[in-house]
N, C-alpha and C. Protein backbone atom coordinates (compact mmCIF):
# COMPACT_ATOMS: atom_id res chain seq x y z
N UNK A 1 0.70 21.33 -15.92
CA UNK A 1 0.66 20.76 -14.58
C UNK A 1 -0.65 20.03 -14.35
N UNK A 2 -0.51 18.95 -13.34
CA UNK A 2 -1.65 18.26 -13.00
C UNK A 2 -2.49 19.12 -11.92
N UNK A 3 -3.87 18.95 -12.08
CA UNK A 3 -4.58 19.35 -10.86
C UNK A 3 -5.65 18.54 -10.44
N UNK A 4 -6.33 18.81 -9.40
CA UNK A 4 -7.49 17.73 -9.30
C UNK A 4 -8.48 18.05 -9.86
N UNK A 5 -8.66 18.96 -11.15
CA UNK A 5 -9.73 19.33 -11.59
C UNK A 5 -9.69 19.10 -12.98
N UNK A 6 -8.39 18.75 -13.26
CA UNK A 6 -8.02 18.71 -15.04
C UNK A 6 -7.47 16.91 -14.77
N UNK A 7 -7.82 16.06 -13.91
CA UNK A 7 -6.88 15.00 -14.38
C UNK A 7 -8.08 13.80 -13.55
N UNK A 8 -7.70 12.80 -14.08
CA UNK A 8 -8.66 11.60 -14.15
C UNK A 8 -7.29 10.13 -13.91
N UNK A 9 -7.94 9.18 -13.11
CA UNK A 9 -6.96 8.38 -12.76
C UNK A 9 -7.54 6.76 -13.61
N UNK A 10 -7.06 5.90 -14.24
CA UNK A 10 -7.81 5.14 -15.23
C UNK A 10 -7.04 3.84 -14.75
N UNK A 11 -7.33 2.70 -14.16
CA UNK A 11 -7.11 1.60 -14.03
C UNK A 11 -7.27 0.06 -14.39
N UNK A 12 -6.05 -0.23 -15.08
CA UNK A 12 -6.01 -0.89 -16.10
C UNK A 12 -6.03 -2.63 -15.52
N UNK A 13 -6.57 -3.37 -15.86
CA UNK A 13 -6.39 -4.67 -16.05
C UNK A 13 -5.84 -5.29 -14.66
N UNK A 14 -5.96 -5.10 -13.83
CA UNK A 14 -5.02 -5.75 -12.65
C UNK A 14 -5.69 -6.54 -11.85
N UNK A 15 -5.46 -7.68 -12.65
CA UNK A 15 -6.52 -8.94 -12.24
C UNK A 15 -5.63 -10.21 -12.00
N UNK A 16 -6.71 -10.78 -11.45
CA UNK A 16 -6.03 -12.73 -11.57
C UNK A 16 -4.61 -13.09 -11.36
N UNK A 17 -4.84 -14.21 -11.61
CA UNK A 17 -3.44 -14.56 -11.68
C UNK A 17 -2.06 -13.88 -12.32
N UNK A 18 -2.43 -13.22 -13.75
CA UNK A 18 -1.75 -12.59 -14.06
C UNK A 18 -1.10 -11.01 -13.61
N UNK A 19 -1.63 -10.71 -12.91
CA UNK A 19 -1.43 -9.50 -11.65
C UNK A 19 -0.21 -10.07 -10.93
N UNK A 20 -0.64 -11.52 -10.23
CA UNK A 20 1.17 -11.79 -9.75
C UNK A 20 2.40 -12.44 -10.61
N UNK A 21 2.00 -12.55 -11.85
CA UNK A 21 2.97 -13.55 -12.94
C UNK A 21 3.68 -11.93 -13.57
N UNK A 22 3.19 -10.80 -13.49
CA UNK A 22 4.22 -9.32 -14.00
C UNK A 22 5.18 -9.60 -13.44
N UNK A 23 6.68 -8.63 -13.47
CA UNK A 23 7.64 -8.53 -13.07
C UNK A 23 6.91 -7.05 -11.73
N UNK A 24 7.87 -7.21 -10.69
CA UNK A 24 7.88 -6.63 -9.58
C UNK A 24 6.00 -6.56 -9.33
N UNK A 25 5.33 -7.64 -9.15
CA UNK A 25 3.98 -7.56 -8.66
C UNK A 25 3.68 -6.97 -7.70
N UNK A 26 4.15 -7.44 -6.41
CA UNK A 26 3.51 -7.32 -5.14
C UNK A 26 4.33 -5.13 -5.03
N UNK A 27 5.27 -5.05 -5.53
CA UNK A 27 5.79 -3.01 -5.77
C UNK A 27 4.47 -2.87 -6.74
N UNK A 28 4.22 -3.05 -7.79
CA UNK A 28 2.79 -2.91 -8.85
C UNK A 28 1.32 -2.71 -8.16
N UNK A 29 1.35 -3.38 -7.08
CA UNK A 29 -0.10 -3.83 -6.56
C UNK A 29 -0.14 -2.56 -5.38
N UNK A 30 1.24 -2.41 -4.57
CA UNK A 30 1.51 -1.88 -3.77
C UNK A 30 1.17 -0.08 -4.15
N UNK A 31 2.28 0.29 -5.19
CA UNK A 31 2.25 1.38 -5.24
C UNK A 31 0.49 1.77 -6.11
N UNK A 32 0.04 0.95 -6.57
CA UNK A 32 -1.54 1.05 -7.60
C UNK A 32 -2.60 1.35 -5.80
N UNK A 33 -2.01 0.72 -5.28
CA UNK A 33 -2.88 0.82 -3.72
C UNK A 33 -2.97 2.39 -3.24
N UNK A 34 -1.50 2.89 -3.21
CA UNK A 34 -1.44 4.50 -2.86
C UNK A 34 -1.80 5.21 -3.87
N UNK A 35 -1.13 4.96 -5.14
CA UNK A 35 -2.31 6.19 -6.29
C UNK A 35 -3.77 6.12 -6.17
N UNK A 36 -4.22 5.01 -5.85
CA UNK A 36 -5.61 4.85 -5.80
C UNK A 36 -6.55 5.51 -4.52
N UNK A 37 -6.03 5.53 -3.21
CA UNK A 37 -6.16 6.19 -2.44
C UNK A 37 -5.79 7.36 -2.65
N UNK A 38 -4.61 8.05 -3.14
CA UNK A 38 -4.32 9.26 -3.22
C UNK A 38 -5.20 9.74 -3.98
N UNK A 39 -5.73 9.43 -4.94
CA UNK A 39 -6.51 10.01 -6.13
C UNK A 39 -8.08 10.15 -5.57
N UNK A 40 -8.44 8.99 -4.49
CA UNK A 40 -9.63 9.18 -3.90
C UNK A 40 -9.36 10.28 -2.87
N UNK A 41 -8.79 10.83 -2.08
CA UNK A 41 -8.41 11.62 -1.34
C UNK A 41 -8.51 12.92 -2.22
N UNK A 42 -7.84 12.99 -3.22
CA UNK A 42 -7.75 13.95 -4.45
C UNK A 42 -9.24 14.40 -4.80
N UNK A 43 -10.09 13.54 -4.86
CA UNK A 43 -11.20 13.47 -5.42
C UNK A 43 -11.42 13.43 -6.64
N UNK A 44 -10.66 12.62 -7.40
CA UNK A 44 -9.92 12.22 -8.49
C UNK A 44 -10.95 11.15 -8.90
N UNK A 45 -11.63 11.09 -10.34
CA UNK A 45 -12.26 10.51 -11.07
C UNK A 45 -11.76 9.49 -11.21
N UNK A 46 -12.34 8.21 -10.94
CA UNK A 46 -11.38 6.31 -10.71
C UNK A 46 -12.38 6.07 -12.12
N UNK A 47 -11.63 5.57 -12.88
CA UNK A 47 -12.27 4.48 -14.03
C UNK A 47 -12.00 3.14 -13.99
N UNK A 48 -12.23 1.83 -13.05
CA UNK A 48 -11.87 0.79 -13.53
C UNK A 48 -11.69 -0.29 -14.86
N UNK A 49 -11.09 -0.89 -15.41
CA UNK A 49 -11.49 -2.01 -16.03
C UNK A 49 -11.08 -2.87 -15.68
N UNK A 50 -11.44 -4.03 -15.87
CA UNK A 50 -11.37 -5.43 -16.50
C UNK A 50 -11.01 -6.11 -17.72
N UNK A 51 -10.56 -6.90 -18.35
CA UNK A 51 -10.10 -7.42 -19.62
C UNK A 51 -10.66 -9.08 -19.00
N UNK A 52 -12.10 -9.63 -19.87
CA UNK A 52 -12.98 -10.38 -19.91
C UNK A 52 -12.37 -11.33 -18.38
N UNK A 53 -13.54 -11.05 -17.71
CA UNK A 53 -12.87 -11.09 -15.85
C UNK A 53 -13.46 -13.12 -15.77
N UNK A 54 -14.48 -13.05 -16.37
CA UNK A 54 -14.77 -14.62 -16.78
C UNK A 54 -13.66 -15.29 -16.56
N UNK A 55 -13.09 -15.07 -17.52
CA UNK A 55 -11.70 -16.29 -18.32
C UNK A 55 -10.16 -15.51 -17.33
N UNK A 56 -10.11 -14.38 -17.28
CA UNK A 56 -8.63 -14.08 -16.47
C UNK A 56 -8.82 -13.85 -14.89
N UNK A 57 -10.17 -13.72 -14.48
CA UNK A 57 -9.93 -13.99 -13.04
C UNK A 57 -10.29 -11.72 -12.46
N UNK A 58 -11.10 -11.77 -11.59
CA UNK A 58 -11.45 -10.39 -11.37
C UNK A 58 -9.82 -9.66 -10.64
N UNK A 59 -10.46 -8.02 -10.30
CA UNK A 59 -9.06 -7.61 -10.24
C UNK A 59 -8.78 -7.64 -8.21
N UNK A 60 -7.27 -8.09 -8.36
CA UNK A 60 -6.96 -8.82 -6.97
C UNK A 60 -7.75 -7.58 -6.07
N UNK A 61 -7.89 -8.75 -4.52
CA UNK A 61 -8.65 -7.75 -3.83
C UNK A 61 -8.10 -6.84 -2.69
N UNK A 62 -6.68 -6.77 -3.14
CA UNK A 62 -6.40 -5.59 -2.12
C UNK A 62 -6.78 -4.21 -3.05
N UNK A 63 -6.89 -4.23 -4.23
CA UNK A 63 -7.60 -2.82 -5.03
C UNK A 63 -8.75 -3.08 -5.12
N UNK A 64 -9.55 -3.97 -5.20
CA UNK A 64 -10.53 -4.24 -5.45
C UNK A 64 -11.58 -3.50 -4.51
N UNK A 65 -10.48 -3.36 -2.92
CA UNK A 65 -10.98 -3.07 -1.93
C UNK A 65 -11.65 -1.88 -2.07
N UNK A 66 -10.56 -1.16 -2.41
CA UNK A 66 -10.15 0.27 -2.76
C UNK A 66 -10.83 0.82 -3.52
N UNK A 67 -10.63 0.34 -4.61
CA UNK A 67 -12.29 0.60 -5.81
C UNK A 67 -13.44 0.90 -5.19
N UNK A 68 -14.30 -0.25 -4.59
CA UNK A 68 -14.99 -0.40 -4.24
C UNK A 68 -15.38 1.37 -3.94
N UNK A 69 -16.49 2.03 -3.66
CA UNK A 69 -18.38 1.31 -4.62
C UNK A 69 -18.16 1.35 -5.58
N UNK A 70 -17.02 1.71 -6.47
CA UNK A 70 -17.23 1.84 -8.00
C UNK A 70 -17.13 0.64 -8.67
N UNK A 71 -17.82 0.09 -9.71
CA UNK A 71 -17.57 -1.49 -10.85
C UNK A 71 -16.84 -1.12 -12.36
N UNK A 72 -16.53 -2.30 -12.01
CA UNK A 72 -15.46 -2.14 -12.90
C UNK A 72 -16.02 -1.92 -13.96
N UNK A 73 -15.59 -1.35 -14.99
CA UNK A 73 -16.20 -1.72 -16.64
C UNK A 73 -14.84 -2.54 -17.34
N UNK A 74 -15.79 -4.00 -17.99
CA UNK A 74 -15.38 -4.71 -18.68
C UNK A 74 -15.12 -4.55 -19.83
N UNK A 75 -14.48 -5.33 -20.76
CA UNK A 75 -13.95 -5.32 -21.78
C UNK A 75 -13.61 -6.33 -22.55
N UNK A 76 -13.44 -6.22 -23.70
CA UNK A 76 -12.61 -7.37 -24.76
C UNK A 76 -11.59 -7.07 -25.30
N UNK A 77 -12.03 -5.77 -26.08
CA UNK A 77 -10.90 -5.22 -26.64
C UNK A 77 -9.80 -4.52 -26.08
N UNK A 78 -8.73 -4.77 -26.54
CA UNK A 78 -7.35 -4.48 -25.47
C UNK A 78 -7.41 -3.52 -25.05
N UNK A 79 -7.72 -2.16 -25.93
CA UNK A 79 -7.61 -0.93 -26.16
C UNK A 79 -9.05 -0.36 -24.92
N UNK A 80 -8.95 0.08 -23.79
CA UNK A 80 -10.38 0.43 -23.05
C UNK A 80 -11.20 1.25 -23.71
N UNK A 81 -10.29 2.19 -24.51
CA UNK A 81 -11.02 3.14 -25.44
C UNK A 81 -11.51 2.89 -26.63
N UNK A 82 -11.53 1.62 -26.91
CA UNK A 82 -12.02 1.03 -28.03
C UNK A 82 -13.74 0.45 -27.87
N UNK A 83 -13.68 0.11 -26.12
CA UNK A 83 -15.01 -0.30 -26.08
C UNK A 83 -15.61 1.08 -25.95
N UNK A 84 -16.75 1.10 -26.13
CA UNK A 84 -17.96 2.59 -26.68
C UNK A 84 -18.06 2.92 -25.07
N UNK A 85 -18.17 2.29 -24.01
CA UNK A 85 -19.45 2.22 -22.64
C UNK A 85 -18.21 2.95 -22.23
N UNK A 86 -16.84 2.74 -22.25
CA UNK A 86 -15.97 3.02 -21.39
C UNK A 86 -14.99 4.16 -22.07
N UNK A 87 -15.59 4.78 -23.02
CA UNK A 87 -14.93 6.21 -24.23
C UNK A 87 -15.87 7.01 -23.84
N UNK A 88 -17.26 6.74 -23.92
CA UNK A 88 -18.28 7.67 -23.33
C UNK A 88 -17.73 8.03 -21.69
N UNK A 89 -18.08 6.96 -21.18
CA UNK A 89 -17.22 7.34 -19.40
C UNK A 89 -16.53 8.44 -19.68
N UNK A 90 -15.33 8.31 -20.12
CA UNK A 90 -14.00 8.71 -20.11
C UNK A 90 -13.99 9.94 -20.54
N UNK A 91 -15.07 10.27 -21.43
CA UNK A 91 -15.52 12.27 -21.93
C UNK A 91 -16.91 12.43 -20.76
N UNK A 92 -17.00 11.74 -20.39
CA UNK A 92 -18.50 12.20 -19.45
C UNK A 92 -17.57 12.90 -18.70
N UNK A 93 -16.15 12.23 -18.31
CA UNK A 93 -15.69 12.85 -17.09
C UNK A 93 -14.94 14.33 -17.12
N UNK A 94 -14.75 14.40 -18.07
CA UNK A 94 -14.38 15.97 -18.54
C UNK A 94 -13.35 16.09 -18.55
N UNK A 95 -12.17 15.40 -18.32
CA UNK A 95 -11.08 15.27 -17.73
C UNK A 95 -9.89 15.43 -18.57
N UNK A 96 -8.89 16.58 -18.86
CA UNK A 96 -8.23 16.53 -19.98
C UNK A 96 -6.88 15.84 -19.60
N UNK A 97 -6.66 15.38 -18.49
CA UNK A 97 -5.11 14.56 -18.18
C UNK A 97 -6.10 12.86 -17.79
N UNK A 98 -5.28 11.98 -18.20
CA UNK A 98 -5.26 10.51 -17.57
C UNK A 98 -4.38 10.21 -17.20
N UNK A 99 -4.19 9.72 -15.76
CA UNK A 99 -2.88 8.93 -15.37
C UNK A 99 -3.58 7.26 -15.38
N UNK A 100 -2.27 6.65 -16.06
CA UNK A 100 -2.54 5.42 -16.46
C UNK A 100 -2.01 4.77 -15.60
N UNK A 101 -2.70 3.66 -14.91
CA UNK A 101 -1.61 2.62 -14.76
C UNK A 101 -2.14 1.25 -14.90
N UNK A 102 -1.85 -0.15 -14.01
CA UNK A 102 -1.90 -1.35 -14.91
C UNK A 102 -1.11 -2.07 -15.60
N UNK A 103 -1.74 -3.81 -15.83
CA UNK A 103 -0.77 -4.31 -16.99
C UNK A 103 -1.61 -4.90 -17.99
N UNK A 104 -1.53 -5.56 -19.24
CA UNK A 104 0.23 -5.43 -19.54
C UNK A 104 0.45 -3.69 -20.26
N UNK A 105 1.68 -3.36 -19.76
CA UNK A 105 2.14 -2.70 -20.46
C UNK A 105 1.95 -2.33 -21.31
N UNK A 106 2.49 -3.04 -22.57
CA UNK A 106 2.52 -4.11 -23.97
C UNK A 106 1.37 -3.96 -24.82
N UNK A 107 0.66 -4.47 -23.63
CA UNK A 107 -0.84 -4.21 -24.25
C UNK A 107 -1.78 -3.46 -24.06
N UNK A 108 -2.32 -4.13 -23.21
CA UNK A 108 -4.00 -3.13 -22.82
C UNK A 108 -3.59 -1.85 -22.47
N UNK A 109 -2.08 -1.63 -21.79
CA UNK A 109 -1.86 -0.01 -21.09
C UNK A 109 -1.41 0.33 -22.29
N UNK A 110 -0.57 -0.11 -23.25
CA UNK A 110 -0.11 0.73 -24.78
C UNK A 110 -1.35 1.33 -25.62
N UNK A 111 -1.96 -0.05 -25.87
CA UNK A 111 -3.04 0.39 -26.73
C UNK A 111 -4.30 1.58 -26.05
N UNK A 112 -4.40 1.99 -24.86
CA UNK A 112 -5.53 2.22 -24.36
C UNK A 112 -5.03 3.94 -24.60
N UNK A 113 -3.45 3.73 -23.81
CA UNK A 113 -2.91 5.20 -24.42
C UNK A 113 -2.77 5.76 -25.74
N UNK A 114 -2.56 4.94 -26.65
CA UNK A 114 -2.63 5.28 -28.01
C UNK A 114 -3.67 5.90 -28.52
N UNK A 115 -5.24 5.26 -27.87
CA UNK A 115 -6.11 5.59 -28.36
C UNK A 115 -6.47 6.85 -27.95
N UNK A 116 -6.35 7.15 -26.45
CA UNK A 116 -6.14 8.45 -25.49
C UNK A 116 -5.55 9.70 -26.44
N UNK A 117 -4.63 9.08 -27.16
CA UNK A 117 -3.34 10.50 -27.59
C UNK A 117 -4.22 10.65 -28.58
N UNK A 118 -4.77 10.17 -29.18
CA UNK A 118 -5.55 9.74 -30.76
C UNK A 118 -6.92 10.87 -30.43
N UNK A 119 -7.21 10.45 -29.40
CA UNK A 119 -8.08 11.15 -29.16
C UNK A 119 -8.14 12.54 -28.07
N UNK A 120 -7.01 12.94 -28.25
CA UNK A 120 -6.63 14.57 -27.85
C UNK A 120 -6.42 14.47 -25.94
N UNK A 121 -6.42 13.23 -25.56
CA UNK A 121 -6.26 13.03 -24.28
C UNK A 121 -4.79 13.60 -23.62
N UNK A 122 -4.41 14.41 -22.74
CA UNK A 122 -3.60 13.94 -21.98
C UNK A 122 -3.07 12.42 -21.74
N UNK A 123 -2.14 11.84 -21.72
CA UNK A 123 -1.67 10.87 -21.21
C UNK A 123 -0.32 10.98 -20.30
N UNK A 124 -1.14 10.52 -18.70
CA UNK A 124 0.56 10.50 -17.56
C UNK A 124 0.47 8.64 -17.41
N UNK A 125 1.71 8.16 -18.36
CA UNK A 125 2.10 6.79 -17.51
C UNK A 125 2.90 6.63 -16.09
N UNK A 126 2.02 6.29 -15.40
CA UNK A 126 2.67 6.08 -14.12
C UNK A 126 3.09 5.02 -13.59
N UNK A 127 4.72 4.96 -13.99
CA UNK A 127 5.49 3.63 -14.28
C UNK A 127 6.06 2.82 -13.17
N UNK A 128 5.89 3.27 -12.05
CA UNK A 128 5.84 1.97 -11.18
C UNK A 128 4.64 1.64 -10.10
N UNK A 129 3.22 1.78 -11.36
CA UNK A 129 1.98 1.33 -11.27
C UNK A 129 1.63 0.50 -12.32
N UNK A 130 2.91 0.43 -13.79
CA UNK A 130 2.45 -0.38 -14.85
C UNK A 130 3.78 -1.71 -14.27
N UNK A 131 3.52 -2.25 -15.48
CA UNK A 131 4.28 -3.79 -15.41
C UNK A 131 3.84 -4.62 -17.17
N UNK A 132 4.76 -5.46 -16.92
CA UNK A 132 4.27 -6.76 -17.80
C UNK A 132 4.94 -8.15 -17.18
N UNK A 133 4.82 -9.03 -18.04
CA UNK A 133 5.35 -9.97 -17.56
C UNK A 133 6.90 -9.93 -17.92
N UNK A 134 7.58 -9.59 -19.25
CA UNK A 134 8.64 -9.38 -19.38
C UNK A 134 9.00 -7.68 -19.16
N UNK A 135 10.31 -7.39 -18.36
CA UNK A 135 10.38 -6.05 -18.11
C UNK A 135 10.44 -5.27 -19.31
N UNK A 136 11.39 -6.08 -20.02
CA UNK A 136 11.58 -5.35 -21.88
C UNK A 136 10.71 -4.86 -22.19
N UNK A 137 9.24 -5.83 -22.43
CA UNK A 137 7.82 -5.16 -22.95
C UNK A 137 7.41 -3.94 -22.32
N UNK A 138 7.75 -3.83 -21.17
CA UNK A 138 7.41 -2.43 -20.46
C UNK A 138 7.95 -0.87 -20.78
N UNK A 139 9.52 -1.36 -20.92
CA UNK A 139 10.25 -0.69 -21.36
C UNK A 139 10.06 0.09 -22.86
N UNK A 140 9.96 -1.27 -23.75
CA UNK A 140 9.12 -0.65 -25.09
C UNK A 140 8.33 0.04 -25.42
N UNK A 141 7.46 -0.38 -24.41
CA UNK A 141 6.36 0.01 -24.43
C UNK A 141 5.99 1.91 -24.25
N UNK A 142 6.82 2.03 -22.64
CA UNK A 142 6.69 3.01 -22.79
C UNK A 142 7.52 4.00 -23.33
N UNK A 143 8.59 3.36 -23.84
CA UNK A 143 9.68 4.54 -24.81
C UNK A 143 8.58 5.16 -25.86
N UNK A 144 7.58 3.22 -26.59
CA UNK A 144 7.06 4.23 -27.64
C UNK A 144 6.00 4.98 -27.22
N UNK A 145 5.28 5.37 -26.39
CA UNK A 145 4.35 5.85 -26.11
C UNK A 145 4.77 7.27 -25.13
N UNK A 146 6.12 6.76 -24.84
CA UNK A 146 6.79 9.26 -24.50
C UNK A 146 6.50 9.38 -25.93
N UNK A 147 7.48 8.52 -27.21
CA UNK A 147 7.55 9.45 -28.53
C UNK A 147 6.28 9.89 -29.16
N UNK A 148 4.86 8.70 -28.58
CA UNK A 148 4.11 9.50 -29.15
C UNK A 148 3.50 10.42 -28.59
N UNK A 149 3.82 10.77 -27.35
CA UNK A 149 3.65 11.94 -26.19
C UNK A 149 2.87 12.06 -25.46
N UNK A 150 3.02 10.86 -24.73
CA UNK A 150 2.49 10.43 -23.19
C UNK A 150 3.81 11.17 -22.45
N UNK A 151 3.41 11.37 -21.03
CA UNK A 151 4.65 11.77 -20.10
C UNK A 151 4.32 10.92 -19.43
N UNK A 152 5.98 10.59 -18.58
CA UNK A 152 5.97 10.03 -17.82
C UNK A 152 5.80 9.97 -16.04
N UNK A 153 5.55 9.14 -15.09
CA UNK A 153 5.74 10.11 -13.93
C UNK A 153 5.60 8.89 -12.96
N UNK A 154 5.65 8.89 -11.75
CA UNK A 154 5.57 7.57 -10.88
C UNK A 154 4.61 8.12 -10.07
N UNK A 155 4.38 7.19 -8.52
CA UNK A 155 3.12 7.80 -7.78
C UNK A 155 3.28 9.25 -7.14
N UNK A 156 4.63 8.98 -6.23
CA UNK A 156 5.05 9.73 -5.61
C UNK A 156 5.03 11.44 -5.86
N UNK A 157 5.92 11.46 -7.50
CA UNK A 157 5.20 12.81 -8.60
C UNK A 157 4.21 13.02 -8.54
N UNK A 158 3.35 11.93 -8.92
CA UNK A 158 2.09 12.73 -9.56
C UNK A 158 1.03 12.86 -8.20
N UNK A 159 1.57 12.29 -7.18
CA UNK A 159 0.68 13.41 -6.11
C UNK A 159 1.03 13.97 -5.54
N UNK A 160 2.30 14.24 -5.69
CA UNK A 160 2.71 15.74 -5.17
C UNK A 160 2.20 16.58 -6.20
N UNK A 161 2.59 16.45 -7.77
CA UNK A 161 2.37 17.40 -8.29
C UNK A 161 0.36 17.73 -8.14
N UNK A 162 -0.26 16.74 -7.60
CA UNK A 162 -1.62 17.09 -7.45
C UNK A 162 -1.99 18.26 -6.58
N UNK A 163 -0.76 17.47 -5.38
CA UNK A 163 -1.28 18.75 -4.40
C UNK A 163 -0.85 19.84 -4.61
N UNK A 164 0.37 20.07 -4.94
CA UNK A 164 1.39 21.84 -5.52
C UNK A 164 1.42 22.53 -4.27
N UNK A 165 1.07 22.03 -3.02
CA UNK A 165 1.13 22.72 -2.14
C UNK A 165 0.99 22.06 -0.37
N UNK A 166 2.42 22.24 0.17
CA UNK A 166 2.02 21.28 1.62
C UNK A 166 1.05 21.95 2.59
N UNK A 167 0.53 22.92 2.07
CA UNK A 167 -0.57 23.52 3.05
C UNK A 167 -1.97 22.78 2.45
N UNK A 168 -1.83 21.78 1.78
CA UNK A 168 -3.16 21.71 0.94
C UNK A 168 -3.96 20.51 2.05
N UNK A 169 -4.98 20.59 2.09
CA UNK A 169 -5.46 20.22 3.30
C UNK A 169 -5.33 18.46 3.48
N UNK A 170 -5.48 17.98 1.95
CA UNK A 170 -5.12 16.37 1.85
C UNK A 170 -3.79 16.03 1.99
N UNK A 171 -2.62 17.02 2.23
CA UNK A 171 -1.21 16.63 2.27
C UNK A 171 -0.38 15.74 3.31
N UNK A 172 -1.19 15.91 4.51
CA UNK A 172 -0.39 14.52 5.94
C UNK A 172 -1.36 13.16 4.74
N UNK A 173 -2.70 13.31 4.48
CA UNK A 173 -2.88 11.89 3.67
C UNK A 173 -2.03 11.15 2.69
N UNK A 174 -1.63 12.61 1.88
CA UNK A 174 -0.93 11.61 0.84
C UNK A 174 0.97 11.02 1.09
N UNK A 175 0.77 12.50 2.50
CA UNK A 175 2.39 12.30 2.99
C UNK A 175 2.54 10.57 3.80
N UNK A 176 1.38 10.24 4.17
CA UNK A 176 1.31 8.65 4.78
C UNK A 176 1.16 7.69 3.78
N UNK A 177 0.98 8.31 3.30
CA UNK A 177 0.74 7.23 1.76
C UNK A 177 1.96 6.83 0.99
N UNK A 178 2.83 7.73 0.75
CA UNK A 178 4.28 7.96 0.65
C UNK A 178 5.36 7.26 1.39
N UNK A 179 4.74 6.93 2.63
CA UNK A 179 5.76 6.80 3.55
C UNK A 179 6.48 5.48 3.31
């Protein structure tokens, strides 16, 4: 089970133009808005990235909002866990679950989990917070990444399963968040 003490929320790539060129964007942007709040409410460890914000454009600013004080950490390599600054982060935080979300799919969210499982991580994809541009790639994507044993889960799950309890004092927050 998830808790707010074993799980870390990791945000992938959701930038530029390509943020509205995914399939179902503005549901992507939407529901990434309530995990992101929910998880700050949670008191839930936020990791941003970027994928080189230069050339694709920073990440749109209704999360951006949300983020905020935290900066993003950038990147090149698809994989977040491939860059060193943002693998160190990611064990600083102690955190044995990641819920993923972000696009592409395909890519930066496949590869970042791969490296996650590789490296003894928990992995929760939280699939109507990911996207790509083609739905297929998404789909692929994450079939292969249950088999290599990521679970799956959407927002709604995974903060209920945060809270485990409607007496829990953040629960009218995340119940508005839901709504």
């Amino acid at each position: 089970m998830l808790s707010a003490s074993n799980c870390g929320l990791l945000v992938i790539d959701i930038q530029g133009k390509l943020a509205t060129q995914v399939a179902n964007s503005t549901r992507l942007i939407a529901n990434t808005e309530a995990l992101i709040l929910g998880c700050k409410a949670l008191e839930l460890p936020i990791v941003w990235l970027e994928q080189t914000p230069d050339k694709l454009g920073a990440t749109v600013p209704q999360l951006a909002k949300q983020l905020h004080p935290e900066q993003a950490l950038t990147k090149t390599t698809f994989s977040g866990y491939a860059n060193q600054a943002i693998a160190q982060r990611l064990k600083s935080e102690n955190r044995q679950y990641w819920l993923l979300c972000g696009i592409e799919a395909h890519i930066c969210v496949y590869q970042t989990a791969c490296d996650l499982l590789t490296n003894k991580f928990n992995v929760v994809l939280i699939e109507d917070a990911i996207s790509s541009r083609n739905i297929e790639h998404k789909k692929l994507a994450l079939s292969k990444l249950q088999h290599n044993g990521a679970q799956l889960s959407n927002v709604e799950m995974c903060l209920y399963e945060l809270l485990a309890d409607s007496q829990h004092p953040q629960f009218k927050t995340i119940l508005n968040l839901i709504k």
